[in-house]
N, C-alpha and C. Protein backbone atom coordinates (compact mmCIF):
# COMPACT_ATOMS: atom_id res chain seq x y z
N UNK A 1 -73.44 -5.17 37.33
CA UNK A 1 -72.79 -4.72 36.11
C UNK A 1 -73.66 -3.69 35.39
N UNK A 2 -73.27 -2.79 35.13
CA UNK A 2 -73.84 -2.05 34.19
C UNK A 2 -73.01 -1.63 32.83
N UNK A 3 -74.19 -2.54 31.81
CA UNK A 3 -73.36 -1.88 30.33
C UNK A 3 -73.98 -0.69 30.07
N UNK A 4 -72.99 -0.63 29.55
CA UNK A 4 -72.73 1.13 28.48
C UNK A 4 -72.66 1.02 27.14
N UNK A 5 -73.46 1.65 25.92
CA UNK A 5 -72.90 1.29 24.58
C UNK A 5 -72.78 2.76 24.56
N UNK A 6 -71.19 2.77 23.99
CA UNK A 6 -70.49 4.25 23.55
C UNK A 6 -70.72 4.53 21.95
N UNK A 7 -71.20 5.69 21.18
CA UNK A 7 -71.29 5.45 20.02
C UNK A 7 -70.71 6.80 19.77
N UNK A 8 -70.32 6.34 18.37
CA UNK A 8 -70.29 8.35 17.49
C UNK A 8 -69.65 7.83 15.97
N UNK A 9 -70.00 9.26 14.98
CA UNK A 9 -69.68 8.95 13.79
C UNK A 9 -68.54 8.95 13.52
N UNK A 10 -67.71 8.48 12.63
CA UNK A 10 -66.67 8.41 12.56
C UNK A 10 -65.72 9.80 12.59
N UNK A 11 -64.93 10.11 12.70
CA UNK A 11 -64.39 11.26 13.22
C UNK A 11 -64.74 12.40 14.27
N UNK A 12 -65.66 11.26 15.35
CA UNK A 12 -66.25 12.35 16.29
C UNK A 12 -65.46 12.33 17.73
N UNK A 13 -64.59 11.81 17.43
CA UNK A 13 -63.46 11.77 18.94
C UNK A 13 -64.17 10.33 20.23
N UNK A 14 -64.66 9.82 19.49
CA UNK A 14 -65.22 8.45 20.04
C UNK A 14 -63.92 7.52 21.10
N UNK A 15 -63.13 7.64 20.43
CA UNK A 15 -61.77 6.35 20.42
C UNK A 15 -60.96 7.21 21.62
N UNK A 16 -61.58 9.03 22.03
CA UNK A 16 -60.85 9.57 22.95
C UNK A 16 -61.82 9.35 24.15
N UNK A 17 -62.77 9.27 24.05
CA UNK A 17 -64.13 9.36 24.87
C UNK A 17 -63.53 8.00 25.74
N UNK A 18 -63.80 6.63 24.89
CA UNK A 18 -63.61 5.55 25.55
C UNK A 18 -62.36 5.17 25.91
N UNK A 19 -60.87 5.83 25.84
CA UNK A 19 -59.92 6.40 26.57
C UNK A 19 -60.06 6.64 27.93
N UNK A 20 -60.85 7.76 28.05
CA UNK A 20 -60.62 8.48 28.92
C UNK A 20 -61.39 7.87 30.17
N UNK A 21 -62.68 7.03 29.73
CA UNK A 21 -63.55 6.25 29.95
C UNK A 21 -63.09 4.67 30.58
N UNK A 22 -61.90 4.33 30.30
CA UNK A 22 -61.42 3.41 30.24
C UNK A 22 -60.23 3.81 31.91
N UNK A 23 -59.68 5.15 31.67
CA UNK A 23 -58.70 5.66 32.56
C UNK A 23 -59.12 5.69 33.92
N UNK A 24 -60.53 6.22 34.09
CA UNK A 24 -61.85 6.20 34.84
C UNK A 24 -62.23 5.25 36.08
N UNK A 25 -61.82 3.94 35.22
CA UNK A 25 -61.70 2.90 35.49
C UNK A 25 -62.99 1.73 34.88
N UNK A 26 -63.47 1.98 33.57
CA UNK A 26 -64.29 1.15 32.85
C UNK A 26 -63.46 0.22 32.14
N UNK A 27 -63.92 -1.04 32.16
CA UNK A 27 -64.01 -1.71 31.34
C UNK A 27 -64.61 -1.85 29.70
N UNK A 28 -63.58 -1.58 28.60
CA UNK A 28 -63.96 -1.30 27.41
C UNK A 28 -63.51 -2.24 26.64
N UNK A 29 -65.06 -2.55 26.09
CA UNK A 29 -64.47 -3.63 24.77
C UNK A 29 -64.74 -2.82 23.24
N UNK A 30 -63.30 -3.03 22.45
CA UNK A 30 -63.73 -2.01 21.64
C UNK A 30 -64.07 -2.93 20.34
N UNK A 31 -64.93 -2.12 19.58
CA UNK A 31 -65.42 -3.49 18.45
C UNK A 31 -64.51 -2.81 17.32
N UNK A 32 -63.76 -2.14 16.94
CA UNK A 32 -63.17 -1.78 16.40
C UNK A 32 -61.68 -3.27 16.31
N UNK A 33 -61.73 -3.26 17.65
CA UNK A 33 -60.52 -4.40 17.59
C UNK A 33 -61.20 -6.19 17.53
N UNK A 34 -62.27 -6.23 18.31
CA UNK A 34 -63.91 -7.46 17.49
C UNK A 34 -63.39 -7.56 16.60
N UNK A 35 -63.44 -6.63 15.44
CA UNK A 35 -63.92 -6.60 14.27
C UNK A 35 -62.62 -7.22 13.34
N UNK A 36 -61.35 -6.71 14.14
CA UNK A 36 -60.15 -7.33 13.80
C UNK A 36 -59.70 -8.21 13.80
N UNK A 37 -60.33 -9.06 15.30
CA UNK A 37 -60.03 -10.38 15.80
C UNK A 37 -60.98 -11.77 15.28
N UNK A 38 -62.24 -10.81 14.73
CA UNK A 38 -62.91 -11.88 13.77
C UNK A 38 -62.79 -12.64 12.39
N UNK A 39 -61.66 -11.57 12.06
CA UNK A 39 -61.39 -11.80 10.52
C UNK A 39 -60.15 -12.14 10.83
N UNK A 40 -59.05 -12.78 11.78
CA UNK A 40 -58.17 -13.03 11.87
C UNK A 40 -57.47 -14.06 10.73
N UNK A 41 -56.51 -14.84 9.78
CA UNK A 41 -56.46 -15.49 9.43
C UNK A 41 -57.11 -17.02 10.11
N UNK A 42 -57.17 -17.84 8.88
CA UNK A 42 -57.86 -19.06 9.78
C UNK A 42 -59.58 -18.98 10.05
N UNK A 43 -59.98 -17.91 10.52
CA UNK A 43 -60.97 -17.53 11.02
C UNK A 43 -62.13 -17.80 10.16
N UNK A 44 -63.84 -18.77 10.73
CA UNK A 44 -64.80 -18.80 9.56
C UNK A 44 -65.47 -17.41 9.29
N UNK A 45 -64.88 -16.15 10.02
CA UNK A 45 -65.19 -15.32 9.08
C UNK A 45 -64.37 -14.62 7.79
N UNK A 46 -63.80 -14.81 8.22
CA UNK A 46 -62.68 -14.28 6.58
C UNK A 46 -62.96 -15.33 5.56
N UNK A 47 -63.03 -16.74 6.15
CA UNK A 47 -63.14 -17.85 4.83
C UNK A 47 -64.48 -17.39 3.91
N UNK A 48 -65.95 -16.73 5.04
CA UNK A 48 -66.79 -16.44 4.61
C UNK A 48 -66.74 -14.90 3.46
N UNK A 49 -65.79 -14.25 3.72
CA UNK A 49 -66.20 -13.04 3.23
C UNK A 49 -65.25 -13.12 1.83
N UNK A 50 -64.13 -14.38 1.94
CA UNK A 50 -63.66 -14.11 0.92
C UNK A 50 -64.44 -15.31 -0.25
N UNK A 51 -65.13 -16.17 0.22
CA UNK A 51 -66.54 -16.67 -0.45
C UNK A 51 -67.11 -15.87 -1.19
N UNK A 52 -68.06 -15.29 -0.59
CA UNK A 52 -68.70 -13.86 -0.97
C UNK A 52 -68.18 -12.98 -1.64
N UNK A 53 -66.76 -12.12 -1.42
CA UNK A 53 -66.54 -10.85 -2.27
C UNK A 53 -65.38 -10.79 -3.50
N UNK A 54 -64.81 -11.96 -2.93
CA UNK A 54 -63.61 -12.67 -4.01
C UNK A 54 -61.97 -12.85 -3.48
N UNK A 55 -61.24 -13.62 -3.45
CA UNK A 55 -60.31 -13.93 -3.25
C UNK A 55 -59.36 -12.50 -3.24
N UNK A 56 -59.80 -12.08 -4.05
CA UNK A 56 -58.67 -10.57 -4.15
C UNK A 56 -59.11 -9.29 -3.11
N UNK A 57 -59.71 -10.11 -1.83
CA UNK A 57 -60.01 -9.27 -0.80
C UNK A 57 -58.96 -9.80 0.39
N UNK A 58 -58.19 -10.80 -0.19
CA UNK A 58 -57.13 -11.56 0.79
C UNK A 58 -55.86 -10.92 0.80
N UNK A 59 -55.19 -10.33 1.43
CA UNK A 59 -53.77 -10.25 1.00
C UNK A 59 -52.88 -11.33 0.84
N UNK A 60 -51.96 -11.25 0.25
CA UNK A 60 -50.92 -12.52 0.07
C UNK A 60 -50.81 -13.11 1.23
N UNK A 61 -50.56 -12.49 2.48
CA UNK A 61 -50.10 -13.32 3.72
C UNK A 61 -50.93 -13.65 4.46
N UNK A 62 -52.36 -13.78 4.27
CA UNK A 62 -53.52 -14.87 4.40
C UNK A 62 -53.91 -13.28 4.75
N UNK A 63 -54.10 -12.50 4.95
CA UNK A 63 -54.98 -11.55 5.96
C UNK A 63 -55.97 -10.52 5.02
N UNK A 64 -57.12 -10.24 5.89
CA UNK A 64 -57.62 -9.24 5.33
C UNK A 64 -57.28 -8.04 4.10
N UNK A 65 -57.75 -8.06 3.23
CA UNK A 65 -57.14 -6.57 2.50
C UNK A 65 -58.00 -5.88 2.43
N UNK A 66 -58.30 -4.89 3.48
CA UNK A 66 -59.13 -4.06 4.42
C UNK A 66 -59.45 -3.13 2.93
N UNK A 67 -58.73 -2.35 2.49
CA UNK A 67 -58.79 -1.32 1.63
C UNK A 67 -59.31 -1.55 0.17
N UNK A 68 -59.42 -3.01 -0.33
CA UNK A 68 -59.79 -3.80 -1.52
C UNK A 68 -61.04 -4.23 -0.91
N UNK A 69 -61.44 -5.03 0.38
CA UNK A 69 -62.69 -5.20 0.80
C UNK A 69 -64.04 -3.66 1.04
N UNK A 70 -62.69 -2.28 1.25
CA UNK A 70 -63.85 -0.83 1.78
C UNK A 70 -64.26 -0.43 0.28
N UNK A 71 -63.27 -1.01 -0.92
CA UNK A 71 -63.90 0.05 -2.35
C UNK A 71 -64.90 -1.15 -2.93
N UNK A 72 -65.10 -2.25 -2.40
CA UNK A 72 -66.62 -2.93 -2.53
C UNK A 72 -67.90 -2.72 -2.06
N UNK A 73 -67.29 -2.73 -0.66
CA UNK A 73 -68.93 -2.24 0.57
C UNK A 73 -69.11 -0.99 0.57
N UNK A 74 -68.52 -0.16 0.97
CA UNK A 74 -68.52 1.33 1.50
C UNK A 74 -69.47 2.21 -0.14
N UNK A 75 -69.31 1.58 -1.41
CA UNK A 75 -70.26 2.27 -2.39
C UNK A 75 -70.98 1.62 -3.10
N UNK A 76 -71.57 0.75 -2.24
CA UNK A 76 -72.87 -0.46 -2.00
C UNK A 76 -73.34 -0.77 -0.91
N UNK A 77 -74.70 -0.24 -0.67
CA UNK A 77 -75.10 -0.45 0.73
C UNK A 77 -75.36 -1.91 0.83
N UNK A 78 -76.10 -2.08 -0.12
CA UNK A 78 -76.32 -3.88 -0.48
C UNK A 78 -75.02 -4.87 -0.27
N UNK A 79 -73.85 -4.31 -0.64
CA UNK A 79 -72.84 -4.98 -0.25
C UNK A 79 -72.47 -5.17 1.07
N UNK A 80 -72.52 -3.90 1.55
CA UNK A 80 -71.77 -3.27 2.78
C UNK A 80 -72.99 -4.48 3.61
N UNK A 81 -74.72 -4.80 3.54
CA UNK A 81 -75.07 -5.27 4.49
C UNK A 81 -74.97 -6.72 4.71
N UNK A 82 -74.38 -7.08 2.95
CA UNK A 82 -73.92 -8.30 3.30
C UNK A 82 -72.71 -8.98 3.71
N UNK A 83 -71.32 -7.98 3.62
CA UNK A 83 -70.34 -7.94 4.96
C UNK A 83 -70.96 -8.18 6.55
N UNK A 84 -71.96 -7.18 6.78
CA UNK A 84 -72.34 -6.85 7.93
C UNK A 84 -73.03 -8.34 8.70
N UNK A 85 -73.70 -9.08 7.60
CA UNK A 85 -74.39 -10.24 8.00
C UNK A 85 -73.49 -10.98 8.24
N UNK A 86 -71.83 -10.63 8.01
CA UNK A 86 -71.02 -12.04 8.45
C UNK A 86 -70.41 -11.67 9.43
N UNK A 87 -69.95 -10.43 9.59
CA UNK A 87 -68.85 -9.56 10.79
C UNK A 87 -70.07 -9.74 11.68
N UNK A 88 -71.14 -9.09 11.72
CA UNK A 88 -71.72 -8.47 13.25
C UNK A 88 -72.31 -9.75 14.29
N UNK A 89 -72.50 -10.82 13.99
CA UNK A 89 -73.12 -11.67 14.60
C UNK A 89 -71.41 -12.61 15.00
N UNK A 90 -70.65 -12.58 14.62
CA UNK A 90 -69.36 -12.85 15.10
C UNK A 90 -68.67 -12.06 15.96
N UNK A 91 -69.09 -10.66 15.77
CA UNK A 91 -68.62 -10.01 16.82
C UNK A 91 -69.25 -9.70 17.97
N UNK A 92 -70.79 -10.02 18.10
CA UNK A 92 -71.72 -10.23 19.12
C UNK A 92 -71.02 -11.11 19.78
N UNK A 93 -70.62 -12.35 19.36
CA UNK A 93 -70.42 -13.50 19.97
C UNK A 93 -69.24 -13.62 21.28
N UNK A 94 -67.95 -12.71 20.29
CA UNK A 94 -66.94 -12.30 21.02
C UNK A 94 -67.16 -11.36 21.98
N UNK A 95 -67.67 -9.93 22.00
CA UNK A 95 -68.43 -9.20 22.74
C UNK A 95 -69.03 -9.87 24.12
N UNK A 96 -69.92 -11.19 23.98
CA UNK A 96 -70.58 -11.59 24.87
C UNK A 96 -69.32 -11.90 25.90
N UNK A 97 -68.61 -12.67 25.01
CA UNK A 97 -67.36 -13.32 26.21
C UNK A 97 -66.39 -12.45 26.65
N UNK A 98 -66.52 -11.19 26.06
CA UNK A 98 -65.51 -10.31 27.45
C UNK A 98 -66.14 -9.97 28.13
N UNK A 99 -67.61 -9.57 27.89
CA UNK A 99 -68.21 -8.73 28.99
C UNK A 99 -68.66 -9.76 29.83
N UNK A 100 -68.63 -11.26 29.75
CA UNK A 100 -69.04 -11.79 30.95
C UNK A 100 -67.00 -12.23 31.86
N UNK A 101 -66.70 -11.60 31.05
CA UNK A 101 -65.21 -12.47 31.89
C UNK A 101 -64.71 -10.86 33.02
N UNK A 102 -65.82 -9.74 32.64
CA UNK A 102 -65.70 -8.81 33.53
C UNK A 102 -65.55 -8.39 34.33
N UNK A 103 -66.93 -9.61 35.06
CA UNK A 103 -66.89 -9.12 36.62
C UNK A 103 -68.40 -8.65 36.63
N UNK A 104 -68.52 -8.87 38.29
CA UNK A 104 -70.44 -8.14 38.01
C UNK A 104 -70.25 -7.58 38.55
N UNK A 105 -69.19 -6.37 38.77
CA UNK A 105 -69.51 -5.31 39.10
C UNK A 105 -68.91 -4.05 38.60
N UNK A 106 -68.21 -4.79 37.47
CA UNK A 106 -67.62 -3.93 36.33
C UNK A 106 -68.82 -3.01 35.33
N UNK A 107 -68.10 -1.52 35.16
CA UNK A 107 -68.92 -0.91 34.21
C UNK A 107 -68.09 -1.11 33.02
N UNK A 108 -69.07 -1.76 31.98
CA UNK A 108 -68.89 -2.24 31.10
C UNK A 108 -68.96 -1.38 29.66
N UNK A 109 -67.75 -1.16 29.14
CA UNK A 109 -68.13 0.15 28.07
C UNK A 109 -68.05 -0.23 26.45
N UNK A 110 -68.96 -0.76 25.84
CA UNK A 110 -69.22 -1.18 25.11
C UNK A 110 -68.81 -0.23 23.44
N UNK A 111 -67.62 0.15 22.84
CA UNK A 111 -67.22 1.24 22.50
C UNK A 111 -67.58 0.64 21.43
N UNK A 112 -68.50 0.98 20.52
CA UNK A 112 -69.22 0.74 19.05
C UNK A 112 -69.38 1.42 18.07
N UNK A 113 -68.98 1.94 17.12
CA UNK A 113 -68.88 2.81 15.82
C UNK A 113 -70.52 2.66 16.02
N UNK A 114 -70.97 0.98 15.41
CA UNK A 114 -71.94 0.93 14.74
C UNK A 114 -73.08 0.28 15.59
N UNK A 115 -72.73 0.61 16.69
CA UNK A 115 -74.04 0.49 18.12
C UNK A 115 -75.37 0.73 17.47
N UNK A 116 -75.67 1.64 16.93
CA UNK A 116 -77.32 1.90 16.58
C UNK A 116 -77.73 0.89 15.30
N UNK A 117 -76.53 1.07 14.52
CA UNK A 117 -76.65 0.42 12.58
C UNK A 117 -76.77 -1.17 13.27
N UNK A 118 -75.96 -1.83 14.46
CA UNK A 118 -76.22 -3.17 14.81
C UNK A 118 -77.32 -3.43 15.39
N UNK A 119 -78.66 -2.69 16.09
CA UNK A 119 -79.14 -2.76 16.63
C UNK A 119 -78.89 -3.20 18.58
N UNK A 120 -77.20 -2.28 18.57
CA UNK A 120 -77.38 -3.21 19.82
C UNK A 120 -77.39 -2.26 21.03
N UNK A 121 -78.04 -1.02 20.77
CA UNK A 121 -78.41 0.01 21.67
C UNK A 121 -79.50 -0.16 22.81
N UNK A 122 -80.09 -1.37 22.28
CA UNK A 122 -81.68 -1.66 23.10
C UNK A 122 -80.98 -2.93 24.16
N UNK A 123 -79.35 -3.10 23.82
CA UNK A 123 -79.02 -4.37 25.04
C UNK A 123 -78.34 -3.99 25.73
N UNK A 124 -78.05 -2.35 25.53
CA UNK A 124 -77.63 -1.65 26.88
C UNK A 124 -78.12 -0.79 27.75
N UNK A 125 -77.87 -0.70 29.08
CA UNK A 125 -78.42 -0.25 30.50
C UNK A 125 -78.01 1.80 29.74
N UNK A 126 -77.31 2.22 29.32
CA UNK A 126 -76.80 3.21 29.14
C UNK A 126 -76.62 3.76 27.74
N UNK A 127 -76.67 4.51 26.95
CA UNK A 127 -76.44 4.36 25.59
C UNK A 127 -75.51 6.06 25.59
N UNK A 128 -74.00 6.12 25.50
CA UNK A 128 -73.69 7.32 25.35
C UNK A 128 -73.38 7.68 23.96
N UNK A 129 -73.48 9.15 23.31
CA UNK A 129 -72.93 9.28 21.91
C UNK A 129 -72.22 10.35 21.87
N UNK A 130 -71.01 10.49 21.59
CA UNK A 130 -70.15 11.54 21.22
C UNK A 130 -70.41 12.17 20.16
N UNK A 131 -70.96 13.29 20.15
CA UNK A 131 -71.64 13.98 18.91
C UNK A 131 -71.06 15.01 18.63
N UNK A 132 -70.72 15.55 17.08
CA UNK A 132 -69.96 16.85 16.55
C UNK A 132 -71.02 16.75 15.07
N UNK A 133 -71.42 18.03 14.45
CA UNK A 133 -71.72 18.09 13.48
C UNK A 133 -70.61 17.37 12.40
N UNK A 134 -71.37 17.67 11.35
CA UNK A 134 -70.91 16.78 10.43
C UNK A 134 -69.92 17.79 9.43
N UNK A 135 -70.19 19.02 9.63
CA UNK A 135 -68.32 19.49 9.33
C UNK A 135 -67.51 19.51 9.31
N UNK A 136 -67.64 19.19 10.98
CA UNK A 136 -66.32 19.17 11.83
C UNK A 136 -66.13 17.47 11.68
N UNK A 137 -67.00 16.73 11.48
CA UNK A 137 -66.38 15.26 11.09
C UNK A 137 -65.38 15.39 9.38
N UNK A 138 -65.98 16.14 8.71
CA UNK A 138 -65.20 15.94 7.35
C UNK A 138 -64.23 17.00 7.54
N UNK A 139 -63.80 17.97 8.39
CA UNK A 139 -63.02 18.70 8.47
C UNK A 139 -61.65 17.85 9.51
N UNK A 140 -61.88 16.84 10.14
CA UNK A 140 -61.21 16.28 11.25
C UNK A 140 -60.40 15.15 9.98
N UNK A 141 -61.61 14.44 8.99
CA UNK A 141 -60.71 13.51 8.05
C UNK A 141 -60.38 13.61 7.53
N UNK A 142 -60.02 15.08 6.56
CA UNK A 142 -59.21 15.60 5.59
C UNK A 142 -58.27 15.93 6.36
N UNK A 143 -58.09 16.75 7.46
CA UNK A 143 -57.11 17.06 8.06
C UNK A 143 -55.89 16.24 8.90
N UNK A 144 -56.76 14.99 9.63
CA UNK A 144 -56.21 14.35 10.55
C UNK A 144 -55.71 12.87 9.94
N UNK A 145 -56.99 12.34 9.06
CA UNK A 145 -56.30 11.25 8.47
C UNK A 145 -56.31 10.79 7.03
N UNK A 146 -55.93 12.34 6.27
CA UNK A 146 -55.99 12.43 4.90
C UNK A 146 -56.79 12.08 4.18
N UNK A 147 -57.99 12.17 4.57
CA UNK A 147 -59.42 11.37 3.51
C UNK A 147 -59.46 12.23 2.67
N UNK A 148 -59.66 12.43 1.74
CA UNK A 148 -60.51 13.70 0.68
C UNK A 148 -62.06 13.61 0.98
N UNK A 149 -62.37 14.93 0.81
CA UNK A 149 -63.81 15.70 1.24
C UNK A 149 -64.68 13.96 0.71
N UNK A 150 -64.56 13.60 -0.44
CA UNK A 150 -65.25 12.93 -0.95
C UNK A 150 -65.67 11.64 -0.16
N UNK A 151 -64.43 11.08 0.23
CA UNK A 151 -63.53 9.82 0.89
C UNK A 151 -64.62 9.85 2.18
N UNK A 152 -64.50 11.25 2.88
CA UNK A 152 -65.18 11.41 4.04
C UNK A 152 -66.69 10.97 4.31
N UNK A 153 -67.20 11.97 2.99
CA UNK A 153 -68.68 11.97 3.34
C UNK A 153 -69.10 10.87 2.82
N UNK A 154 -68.41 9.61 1.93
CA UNK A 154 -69.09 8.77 1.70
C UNK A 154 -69.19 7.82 3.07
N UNK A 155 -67.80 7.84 4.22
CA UNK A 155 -67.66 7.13 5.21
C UNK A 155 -68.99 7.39 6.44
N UNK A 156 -69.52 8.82 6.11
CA UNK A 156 -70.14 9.47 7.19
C UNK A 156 -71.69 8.89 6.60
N UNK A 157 -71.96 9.16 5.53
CA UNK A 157 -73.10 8.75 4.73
C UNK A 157 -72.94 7.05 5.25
N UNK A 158 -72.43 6.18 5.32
CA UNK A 158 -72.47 4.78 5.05
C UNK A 158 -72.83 4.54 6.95
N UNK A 159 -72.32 5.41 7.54
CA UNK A 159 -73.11 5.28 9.13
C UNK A 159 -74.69 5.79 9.38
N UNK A 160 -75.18 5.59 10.30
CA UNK A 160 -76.48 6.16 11.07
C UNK A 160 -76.33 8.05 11.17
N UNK A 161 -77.22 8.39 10.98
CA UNK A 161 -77.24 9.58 10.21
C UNK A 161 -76.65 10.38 12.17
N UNK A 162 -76.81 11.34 12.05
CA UNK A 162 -76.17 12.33 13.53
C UNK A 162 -78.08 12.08 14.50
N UNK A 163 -78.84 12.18 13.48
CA UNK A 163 -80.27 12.42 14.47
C UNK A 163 -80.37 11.05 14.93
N UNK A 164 -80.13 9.68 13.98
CA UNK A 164 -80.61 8.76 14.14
C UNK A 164 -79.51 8.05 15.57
N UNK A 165 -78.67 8.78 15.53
CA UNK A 165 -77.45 8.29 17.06
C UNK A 165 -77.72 9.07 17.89
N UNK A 166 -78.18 10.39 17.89
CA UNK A 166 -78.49 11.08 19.10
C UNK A 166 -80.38 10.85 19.96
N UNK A 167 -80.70 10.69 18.94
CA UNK A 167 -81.84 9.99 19.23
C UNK A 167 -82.30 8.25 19.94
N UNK A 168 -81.16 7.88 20.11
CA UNK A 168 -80.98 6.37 20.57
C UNK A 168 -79.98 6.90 21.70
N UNK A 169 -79.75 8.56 22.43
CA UNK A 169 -78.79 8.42 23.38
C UNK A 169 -79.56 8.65 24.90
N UNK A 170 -79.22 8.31 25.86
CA UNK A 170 -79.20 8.58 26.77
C UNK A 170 -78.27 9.53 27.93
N UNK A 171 -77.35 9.67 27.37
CA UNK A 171 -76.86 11.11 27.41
C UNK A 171 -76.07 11.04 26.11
N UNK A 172 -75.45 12.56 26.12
CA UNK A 172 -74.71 13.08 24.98
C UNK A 172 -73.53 13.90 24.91
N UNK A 173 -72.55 13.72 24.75
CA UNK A 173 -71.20 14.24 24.88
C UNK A 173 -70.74 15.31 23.76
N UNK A 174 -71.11 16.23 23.82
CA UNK A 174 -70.50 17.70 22.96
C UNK A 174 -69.00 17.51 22.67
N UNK A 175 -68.65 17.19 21.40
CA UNK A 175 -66.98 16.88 21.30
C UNK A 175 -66.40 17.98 20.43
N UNK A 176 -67.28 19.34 20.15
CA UNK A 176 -67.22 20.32 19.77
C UNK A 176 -66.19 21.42 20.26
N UNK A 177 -65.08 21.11 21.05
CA UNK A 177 -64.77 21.58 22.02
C UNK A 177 -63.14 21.34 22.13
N UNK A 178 -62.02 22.16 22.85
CA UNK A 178 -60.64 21.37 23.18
C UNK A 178 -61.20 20.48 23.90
N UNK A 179 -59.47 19.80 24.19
CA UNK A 179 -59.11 18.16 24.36
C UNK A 179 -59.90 18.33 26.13
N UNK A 180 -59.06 19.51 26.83
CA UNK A 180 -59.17 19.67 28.21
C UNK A 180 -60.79 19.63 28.89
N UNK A 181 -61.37 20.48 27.40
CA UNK A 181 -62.98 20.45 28.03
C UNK A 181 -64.04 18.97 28.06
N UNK A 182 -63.22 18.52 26.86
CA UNK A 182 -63.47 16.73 26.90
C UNK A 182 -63.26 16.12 27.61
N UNK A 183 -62.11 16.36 28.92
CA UNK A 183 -61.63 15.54 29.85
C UNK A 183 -62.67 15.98 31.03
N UNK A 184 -62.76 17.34 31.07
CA UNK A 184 -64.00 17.62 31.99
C UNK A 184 -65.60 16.75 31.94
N UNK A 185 -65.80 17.35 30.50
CA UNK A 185 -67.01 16.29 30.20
C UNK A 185 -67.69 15.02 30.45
N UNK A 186 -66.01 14.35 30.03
CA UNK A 186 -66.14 12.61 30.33
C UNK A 186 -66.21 12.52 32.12
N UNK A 187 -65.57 13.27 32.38
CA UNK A 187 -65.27 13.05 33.92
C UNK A 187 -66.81 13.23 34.61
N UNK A 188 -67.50 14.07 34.81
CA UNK A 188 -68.80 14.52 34.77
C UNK A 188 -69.77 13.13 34.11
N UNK A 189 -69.44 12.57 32.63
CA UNK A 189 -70.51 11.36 32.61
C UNK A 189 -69.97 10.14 33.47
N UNK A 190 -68.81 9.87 33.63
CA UNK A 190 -68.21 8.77 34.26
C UNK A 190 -69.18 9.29 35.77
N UNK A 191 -69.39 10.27 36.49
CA UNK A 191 -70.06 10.10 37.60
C UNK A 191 -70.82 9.67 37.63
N UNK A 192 -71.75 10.37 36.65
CA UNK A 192 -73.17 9.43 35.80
C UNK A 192 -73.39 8.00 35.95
N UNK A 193 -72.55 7.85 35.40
CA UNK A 193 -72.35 6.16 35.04
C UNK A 193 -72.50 5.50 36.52
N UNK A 194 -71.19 5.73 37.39
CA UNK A 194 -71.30 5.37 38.92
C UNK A 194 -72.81 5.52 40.03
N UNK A 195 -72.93 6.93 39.23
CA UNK A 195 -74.51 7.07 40.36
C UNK A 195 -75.43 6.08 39.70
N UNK A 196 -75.23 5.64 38.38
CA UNK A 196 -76.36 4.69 37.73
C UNK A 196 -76.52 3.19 38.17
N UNK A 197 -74.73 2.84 38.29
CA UNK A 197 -74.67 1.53 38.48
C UNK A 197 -74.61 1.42 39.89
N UNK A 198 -74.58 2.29 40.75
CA UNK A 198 -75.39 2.09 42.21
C UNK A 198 -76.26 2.15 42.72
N UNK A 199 -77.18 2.92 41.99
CA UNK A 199 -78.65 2.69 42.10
C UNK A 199 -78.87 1.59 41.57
N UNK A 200 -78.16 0.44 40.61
CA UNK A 200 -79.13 -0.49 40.16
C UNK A 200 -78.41 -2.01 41.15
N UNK A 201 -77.38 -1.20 42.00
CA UNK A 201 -77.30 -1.85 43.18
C UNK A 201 -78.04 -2.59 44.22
N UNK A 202 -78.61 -1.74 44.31
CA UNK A 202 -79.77 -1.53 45.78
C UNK A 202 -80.44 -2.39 45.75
């Protein structure tokens, strides 16, 4: 098996990377959906966070209220790390059990916003990062999913800075680019990946 942790800042075409990555024929667990399945109703993490941040982070129909829980954390780091102390070690947990229900000889693509901010870059064989300056990230969320300039850079600010993810990579994916040259790209690291996890064959 060889894992992979996929990373990039938010609006860096990450969610197309591990797509395409996935088409390839990897196995991808995305923590984006972890992160969903931990706070499910019922769940001791939601009971925990609505402990902690207040009942009016619940929606009426038992579930998360994602958007009442982001205008607490997201402009408090202090907040945001004490979310983080209840989500990330729950979503480790889940994490562990897909990637062992894999297969050992599955490449394992570990698709993580917050791979570096979790520390969990040092528990993978591979560490890729989809990287775009940070223009083109606040130019992608005003445009693509209506953030205001403001909205953006506080989302981009509240991640691992662009040096501190490219500096934890082992390769690096230019997403600076059309869709078509991205499909080239990925195709080119997916070889990568194969020549890696057969050498650790041998």
């Amino acid at each position: 098996m060889l894992k992979v942790g996929l990373t990039g800042g938010i609006g860096s075409g990450k969610s197309t990377v591990s797509a395409l990555l996935a088409a390839h024929g990897a196995v991808v667990i995305d923590y984006d959906q972890l992160a969903r399945d931990v706070v499910e109703p019922g769940s001791p993490a939601l009971d925990e966070i609505a402990a902690r941040f207040g009942a009016d982070v619940i929606a009426e129909d038992g579930t998360l209220d994602r958007p009442a829980l982001g205008a607490k954390v997201f402009a408090d780091p202090a907040e945001l790390q004490a979310l983080n102390g209840i989500t990330h070690p729950a979503i480790g947990r889940l994490a562990d059990e897909r990637q062992a229900a894999a297969g050992p000889d599955a490449i394992v693509v570990h698709d993580n916003p917050l791979l570096v901010e979790m520390g969990a870059a040092r528990l993978c064989d591979v560490v890729v990062v989809v990287d775009v300056p940070v223009d083109v990230q606040v130019e992608r969320l005003t445009t693509q999913r209506g953030m205001t300039e403001a909205d953006a850079r506080a989302r981009i600010a509240a991640q691992a800075s662009r040096e501190e993810r490219t500096g934890a990579a082992d390769l690096v994916i230019d997403n600076t680019g059309p869709q078509d040259e991205l499909a080239l790209i990925v195709g080119g690291t997916w070889d990568e990946l194969v020549s890696r996890a057969a050498a650790r064959a041998v």
